[in-house]
C-alpha atoms as a PDB file:
ATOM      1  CA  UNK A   1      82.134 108.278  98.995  1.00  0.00           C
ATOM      2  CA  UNK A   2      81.384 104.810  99.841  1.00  0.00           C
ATOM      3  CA  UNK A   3      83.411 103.076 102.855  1.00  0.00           C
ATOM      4  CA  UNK A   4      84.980  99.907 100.719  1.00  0.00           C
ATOM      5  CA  UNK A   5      87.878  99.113 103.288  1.00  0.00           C
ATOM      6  CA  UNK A   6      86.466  99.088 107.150  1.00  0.00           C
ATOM      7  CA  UNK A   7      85.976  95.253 106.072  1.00  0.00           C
ATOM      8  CA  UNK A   8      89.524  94.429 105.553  1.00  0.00           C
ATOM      9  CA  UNK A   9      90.922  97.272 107.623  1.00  0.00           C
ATOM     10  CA  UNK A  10      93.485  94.739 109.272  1.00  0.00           C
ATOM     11  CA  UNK A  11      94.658  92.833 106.602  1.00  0.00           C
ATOM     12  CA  UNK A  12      95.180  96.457 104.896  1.00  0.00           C
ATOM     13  CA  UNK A  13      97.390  97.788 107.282  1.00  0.00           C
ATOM     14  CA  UNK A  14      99.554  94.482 107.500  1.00  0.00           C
ATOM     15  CA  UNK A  15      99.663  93.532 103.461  1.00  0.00           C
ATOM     16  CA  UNK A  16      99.421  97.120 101.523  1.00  0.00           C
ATOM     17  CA  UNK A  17     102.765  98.420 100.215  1.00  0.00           C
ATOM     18  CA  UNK A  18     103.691 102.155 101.154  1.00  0.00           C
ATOM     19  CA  UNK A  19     105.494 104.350  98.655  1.00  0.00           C
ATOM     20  CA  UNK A  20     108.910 105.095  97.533  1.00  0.00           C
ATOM     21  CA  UNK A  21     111.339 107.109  99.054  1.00  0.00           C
ATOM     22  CA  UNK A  22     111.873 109.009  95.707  1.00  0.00           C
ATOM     23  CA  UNK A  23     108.020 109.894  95.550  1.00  0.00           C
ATOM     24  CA  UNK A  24     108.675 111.875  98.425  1.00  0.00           C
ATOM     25  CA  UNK A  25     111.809 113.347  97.489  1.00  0.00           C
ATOM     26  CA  UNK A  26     110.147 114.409  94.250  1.00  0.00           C
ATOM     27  CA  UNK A  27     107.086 115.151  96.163  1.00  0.00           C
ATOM     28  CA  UNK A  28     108.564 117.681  98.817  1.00  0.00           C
ATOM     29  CA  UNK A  29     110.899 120.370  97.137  1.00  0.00           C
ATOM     30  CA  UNK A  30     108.126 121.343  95.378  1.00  0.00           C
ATOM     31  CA  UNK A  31     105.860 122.450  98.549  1.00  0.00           C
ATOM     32  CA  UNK A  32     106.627 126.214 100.103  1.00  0.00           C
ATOM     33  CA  UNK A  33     105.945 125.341 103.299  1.00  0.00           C
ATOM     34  CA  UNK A  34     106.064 123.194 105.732  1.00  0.00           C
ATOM     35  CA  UNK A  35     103.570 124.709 108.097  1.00  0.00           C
ATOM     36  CA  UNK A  36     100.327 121.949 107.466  1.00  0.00           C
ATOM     37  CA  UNK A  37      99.495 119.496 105.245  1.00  0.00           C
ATOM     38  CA  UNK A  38      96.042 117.172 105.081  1.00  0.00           C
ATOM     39  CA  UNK A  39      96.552 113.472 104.070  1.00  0.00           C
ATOM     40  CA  UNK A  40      93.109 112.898 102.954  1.00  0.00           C
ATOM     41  CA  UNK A  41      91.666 108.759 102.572  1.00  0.00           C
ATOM     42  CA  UNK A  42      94.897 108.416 105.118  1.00  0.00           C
ATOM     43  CA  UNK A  43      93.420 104.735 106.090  1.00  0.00           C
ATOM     44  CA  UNK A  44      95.931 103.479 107.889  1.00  0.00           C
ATOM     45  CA  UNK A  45      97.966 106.596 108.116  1.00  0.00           C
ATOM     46  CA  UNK A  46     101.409 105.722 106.195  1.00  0.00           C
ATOM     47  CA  UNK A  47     101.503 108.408 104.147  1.00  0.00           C
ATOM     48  CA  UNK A  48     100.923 110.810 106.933  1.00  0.00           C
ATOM     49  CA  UNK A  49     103.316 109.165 109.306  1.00  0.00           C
ATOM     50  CA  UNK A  50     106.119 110.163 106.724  1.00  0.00           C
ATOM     51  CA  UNK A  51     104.445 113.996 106.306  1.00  0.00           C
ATOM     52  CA  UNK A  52     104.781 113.917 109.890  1.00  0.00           C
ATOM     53  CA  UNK A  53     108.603 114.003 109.941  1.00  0.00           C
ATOM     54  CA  UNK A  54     108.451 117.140 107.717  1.00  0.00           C
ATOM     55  CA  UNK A  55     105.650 119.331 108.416  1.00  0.00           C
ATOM     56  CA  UNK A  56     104.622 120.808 111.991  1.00  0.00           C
ATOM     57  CA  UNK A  57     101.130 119.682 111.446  1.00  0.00           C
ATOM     58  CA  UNK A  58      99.573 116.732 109.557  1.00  0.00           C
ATOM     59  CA  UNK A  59      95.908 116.345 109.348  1.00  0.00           C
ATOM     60  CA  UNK A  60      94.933 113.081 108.438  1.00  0.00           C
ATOM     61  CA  UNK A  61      90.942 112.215 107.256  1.00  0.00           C
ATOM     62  CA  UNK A  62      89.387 109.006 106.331  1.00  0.00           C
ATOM     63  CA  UNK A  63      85.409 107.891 105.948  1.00  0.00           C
ATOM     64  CA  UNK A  64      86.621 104.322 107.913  1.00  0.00           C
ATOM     65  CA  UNK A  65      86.938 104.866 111.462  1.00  0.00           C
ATOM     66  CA  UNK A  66      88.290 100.730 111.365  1.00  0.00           C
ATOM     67  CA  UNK A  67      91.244 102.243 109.269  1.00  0.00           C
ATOM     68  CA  UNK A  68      91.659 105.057 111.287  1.00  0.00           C
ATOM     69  CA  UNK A  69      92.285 102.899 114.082  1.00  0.00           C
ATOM     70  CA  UNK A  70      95.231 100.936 112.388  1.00  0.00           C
ATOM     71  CA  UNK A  71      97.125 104.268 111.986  1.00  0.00           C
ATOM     72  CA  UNK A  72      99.934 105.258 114.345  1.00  0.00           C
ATOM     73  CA  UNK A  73      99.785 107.575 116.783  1.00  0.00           C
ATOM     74  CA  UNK A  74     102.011 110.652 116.852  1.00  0.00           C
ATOM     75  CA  UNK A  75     102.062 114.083 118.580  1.00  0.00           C
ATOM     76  CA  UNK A  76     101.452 116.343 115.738  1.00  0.00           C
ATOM     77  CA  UNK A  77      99.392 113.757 113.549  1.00  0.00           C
ATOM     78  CA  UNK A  78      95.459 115.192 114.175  1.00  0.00           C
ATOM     79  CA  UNK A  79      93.339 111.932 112.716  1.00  0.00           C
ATOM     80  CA  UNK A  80      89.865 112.634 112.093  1.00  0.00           C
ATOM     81  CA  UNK A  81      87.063 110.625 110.775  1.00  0.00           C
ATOM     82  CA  UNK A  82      85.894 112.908 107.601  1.00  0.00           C
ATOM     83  CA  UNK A  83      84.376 112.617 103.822  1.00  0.00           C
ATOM     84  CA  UNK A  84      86.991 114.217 101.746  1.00  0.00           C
ATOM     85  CA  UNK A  85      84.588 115.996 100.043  1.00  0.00           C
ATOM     86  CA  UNK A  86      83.556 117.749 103.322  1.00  0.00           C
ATOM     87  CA  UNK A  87      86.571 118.193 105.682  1.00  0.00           C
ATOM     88  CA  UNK A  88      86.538 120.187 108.667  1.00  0.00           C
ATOM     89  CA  UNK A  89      88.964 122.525 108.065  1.00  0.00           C
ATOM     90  CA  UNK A  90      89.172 126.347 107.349  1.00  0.00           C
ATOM     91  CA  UNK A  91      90.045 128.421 104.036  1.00  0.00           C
ATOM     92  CA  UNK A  92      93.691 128.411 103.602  1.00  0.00           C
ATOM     93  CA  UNK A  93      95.011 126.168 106.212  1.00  0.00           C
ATOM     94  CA  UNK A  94      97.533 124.117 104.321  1.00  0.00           C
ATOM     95  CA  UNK A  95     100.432 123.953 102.241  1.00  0.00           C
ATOM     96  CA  UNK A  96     100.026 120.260 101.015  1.00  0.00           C
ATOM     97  CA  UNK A  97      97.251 117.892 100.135  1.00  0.00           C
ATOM     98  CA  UNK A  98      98.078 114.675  99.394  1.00  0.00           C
ATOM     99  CA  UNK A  99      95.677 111.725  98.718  1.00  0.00           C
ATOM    100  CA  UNK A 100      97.082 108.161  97.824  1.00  0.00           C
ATOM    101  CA  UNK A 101      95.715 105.290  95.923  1.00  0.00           C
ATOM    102  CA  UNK A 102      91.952 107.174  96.749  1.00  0.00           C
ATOM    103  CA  UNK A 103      90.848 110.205  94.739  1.00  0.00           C
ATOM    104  CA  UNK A 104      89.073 107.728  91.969  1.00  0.00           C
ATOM    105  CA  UNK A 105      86.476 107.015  94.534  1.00  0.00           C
ATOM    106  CA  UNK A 106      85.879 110.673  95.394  1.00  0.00           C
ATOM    107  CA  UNK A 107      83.368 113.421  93.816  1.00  0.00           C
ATOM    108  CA  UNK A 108      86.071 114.842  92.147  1.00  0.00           C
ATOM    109  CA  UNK A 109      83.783 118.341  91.407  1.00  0.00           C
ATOM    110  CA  UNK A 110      83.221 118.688  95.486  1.00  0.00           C
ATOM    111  CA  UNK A 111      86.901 117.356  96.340  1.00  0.00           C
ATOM    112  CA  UNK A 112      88.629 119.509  93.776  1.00  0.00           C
ATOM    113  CA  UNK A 113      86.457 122.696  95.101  1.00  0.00           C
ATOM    114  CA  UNK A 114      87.326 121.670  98.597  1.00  0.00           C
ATOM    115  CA  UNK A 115      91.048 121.594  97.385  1.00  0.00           C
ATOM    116  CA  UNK A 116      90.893 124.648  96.297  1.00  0.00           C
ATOM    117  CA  UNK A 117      89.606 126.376  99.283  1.00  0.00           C
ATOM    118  CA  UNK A 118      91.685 124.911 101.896  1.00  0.00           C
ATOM    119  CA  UNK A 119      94.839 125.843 100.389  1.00  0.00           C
ATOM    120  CA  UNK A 120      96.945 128.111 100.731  1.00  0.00           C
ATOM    121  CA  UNK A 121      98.229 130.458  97.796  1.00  0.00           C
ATOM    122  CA  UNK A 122     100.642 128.594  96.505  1.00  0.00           C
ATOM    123  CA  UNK A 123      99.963 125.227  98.179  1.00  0.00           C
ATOM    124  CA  UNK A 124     100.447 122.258  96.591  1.00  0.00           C
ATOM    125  CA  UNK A 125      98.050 119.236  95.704  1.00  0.00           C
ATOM    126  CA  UNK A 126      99.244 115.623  95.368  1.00  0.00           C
ATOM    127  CA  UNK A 127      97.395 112.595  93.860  1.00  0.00           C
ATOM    128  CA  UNK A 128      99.263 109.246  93.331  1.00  0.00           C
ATOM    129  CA  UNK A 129      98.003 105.695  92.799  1.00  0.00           C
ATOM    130  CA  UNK A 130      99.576 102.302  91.740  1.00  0.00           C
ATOM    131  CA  UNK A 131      98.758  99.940  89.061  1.00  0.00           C
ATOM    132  CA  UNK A 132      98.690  96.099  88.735  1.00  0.00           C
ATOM    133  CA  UNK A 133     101.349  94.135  90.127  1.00  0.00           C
ATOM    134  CA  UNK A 134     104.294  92.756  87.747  1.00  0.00           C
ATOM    135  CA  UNK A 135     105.856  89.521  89.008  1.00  0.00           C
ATOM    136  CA  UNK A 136     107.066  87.036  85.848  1.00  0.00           C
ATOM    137  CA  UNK A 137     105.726  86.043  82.651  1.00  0.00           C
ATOM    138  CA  UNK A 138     104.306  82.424  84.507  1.00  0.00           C
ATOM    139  CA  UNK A 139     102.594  84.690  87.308  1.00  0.00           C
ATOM    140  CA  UNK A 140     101.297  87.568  85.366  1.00  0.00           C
ATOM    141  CA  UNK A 141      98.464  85.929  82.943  1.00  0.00           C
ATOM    142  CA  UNK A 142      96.866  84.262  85.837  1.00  0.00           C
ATOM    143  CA  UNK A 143      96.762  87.263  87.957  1.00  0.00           C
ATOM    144  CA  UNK A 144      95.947  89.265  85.573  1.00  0.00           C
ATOM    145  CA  UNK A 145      92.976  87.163  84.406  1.00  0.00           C
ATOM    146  CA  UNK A 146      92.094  87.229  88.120  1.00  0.00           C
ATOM    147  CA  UNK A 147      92.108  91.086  88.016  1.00  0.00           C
ATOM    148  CA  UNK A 148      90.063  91.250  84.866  1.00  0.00           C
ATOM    149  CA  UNK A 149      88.038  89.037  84.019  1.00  0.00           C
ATOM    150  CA  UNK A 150      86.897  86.989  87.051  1.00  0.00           C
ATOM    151  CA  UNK A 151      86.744  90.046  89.626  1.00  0.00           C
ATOM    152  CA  UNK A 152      85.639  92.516  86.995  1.00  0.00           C
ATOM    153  CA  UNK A 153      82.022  92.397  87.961  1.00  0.00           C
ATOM    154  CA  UNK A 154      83.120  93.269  91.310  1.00  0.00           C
ATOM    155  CA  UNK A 155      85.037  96.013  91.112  1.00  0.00           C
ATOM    156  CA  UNK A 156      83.141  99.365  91.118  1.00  0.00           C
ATOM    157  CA  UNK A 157      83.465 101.381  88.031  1.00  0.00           C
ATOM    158  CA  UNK A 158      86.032 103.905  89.701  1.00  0.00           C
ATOM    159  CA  UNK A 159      88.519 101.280  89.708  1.00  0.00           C
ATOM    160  CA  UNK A 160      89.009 101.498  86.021  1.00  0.00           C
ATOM    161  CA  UNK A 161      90.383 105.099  86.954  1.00  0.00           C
ATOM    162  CA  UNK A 162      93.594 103.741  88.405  1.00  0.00           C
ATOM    163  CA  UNK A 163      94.068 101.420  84.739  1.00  0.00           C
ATOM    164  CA  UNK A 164      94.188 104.918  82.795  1.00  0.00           C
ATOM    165  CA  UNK A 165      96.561 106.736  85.608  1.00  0.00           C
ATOM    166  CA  UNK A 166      93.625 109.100  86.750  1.00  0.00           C
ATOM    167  CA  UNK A 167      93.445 110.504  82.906  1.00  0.00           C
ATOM    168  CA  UNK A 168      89.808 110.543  83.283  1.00  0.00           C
ATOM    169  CA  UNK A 169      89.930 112.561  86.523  1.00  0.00           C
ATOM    170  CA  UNK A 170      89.908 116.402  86.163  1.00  0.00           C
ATOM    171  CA  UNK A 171      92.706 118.275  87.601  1.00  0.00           C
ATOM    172  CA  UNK A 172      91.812 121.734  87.709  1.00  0.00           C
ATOM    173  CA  UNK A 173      95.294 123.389  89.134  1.00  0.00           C
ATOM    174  CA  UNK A 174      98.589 125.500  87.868  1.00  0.00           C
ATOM    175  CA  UNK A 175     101.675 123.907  86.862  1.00  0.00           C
ATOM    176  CA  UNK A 176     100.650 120.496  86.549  1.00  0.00           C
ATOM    177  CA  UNK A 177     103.465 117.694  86.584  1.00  0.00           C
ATOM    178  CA  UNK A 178     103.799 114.350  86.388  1.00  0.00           C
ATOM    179  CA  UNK A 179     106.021 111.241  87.515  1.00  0.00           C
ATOM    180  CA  UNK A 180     106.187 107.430  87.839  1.00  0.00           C
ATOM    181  CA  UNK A 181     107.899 105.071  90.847  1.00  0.00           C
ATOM    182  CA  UNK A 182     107.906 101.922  91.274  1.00  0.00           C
ATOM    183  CA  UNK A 183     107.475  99.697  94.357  1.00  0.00           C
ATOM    184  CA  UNK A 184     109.665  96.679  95.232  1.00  0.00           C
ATOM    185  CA  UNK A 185     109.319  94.012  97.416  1.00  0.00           C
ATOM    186  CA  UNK A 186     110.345  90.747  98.020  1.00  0.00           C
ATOM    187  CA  UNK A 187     106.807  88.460  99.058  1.00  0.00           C
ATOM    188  CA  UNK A 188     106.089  84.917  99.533  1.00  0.00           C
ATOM    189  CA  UNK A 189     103.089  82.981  97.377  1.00  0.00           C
ATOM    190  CA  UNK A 190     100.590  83.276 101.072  1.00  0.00           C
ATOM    191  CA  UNK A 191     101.894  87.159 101.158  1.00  0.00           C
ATOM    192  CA  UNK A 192     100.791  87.733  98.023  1.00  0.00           C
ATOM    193  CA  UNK A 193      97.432  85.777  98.593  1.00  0.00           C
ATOM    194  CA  UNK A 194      96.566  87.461 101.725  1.00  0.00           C
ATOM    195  CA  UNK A 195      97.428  91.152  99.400  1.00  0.00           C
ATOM    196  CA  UNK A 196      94.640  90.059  96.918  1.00  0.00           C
ATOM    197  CA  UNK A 197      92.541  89.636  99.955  1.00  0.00           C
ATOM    198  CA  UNK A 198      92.571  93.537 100.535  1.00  0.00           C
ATOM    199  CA  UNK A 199      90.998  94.390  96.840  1.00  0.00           C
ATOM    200  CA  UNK A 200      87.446  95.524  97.317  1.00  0.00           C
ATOM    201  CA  UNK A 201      85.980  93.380  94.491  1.00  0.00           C
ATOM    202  CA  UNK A 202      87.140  90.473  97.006  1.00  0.00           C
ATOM    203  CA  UNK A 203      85.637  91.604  99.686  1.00  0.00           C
ATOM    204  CA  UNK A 204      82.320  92.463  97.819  1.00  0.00           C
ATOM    205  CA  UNK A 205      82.425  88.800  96.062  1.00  0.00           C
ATOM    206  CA  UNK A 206      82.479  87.582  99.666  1.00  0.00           C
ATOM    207  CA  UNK A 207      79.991  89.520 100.983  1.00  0.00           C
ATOM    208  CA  UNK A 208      77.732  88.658  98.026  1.00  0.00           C
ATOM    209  CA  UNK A 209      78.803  84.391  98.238  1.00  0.00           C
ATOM    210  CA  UNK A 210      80.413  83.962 101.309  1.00  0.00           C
ATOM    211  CA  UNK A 211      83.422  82.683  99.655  1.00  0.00           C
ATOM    212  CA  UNK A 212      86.959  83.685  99.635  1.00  0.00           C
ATOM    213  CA  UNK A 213      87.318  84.537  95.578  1.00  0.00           C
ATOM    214  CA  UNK A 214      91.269  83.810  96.666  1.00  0.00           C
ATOM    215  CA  UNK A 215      90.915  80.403  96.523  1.00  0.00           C
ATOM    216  CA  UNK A 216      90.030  79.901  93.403  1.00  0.00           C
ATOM    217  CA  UNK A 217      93.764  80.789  92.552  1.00  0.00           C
ATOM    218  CA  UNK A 218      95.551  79.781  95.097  1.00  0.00           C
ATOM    219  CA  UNK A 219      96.599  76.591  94.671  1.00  0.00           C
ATOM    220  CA  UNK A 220      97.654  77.389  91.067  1.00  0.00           C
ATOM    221  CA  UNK A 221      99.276  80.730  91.592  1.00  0.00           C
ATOM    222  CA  UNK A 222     101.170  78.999  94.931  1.00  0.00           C
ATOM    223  CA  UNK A 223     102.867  76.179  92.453  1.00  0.00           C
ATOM    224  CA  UNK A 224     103.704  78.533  90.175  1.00  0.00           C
ATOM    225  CA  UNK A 225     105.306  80.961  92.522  1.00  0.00           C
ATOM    226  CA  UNK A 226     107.038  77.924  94.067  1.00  0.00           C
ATOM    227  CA  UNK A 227     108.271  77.776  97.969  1.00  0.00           C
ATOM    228  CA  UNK A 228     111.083  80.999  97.491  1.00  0.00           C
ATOM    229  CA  UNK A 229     110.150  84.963  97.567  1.00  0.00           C
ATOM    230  CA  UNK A 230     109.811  86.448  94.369  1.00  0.00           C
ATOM    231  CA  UNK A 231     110.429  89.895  93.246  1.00  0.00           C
ATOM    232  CA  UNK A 232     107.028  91.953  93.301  1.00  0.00           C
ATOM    233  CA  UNK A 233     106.879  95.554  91.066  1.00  0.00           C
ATOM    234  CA  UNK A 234     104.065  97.448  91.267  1.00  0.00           C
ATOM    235  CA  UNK A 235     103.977 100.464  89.113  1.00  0.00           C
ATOM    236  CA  UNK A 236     103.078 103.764  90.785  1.00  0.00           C
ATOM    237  CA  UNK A 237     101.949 107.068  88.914  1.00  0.00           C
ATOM    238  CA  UNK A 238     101.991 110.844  90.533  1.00  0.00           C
ATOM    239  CA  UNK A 239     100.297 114.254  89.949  1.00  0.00           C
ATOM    240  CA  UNK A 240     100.662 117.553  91.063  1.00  0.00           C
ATOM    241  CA  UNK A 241      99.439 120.675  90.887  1.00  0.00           C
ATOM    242  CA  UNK A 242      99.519 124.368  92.761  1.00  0.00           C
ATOM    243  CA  UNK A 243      97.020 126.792  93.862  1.00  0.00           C
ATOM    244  CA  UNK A 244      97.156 130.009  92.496  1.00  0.00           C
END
């Protein structure tokens, strides 16, 4: 796995949404324990900050040690820099995994046998990811003709992985469900600006021109939006799955 967000590590932390409450709550009656879980790709650690208030133990991997040092620091949060296809962790050693908005830039074969061993009998495994943002019907074309058209040669293939809700991506576990969320917020025209600033395809168009891509829609997307917040949806999708 390929580290695409030490670059932008900061503007990460500050401008990426977290989940829903109600991912969580449909998330953790379904785990038997509460012992350990591993937030693997944690990056800046949000998703195990909220494990943390529910399980004794949270270890929390990433490849980007400029993520990992974004992440807040608690007393029974471990963080570790770690590939998630080799973590350094013994068979059987947790009841949750969880990876968010990630797994399509893993080797799923290695991850999902590493999955599998860690574990415990029982254990529960937890993939989720969000789509492209919804704002209005005057937004939406011109972001979304950002997103696909002038971007697309910068975007690695795995990306296209989030479009089809991880479809593509083999799940090899018992009881498989599914669920969808979505994500609310209230942004300003520069919020959103400085979001599109965390997509990797940006930051590999800048590295490649050294030019901010951004611009190019900025000053059309900001009249649009006009000088209020707008309402911001992004649509978030959820597997899981239990070791037998």
């Amino acid at each position: 796995m390929l580290d695409r967000f030490s670059t932008q590590a900061d503007l990460y932390a500050r401008y990426r949404i977290d989940y829903p409450a109600a991912l969580y709550q449909w998330l953790l009656p379904r785990v038997p324990g509460r012992e350990r879980a591993w937030d693997c790709a944690t990056g800046n650690g949000q998703v195990a900050v909220v494990l943390a208030g529910h399980f004794g133990q949270v270890e929390a991997t990433d490849i980007s040690a400029a993520q990992l040092a974004q992440a807040p620091a608690l007393p029974n949060i471990c963080y570790q820099q770690a590939p998630a296809e080799h973590p350094p962790f013994p068979a059987g050693s947790f009841d949750l995994v969880t990876v968010a908005q990630a797994v399509h830039w893993f080797d799923m074969a290695a991850f999902n046998e590493e999955v599998a061993r860690v574990l415990r009998p029982g254990g529960v495994v937890a993939e989720w990811g969000y789509g492209l943002v919804s704002i209005s019907p005057e937004l939406d074309p011109l972001i979304r003709e950002f997103y696909a058209r002038t971007m697309r040669p910068y975007w690695d293939a795995n990306r296209w992985h989030i479009d089809d809700e991880y479809a593509r991506l083999p799940f090899p576990f018992a009881r498989v469900e599914h669920a969808r969320f979505t994500v609310q917020r209230q942004w300003s025209a520069e919020w959103f600006l400085n979001y599109l600033r965390t997509w990797s395809s940006v930051v590999k168009y800048e590295q490649q021109h050294g030019q901010d891509p951004v611009l190019r829609i900025a000053q059309e997307l900001t009249q649009r939006w006009g000088p209020d917040e707008r309402l911001v949806e992004f649509p978030v999708f959820a597997r899981l799955g239990r070791k037998e």
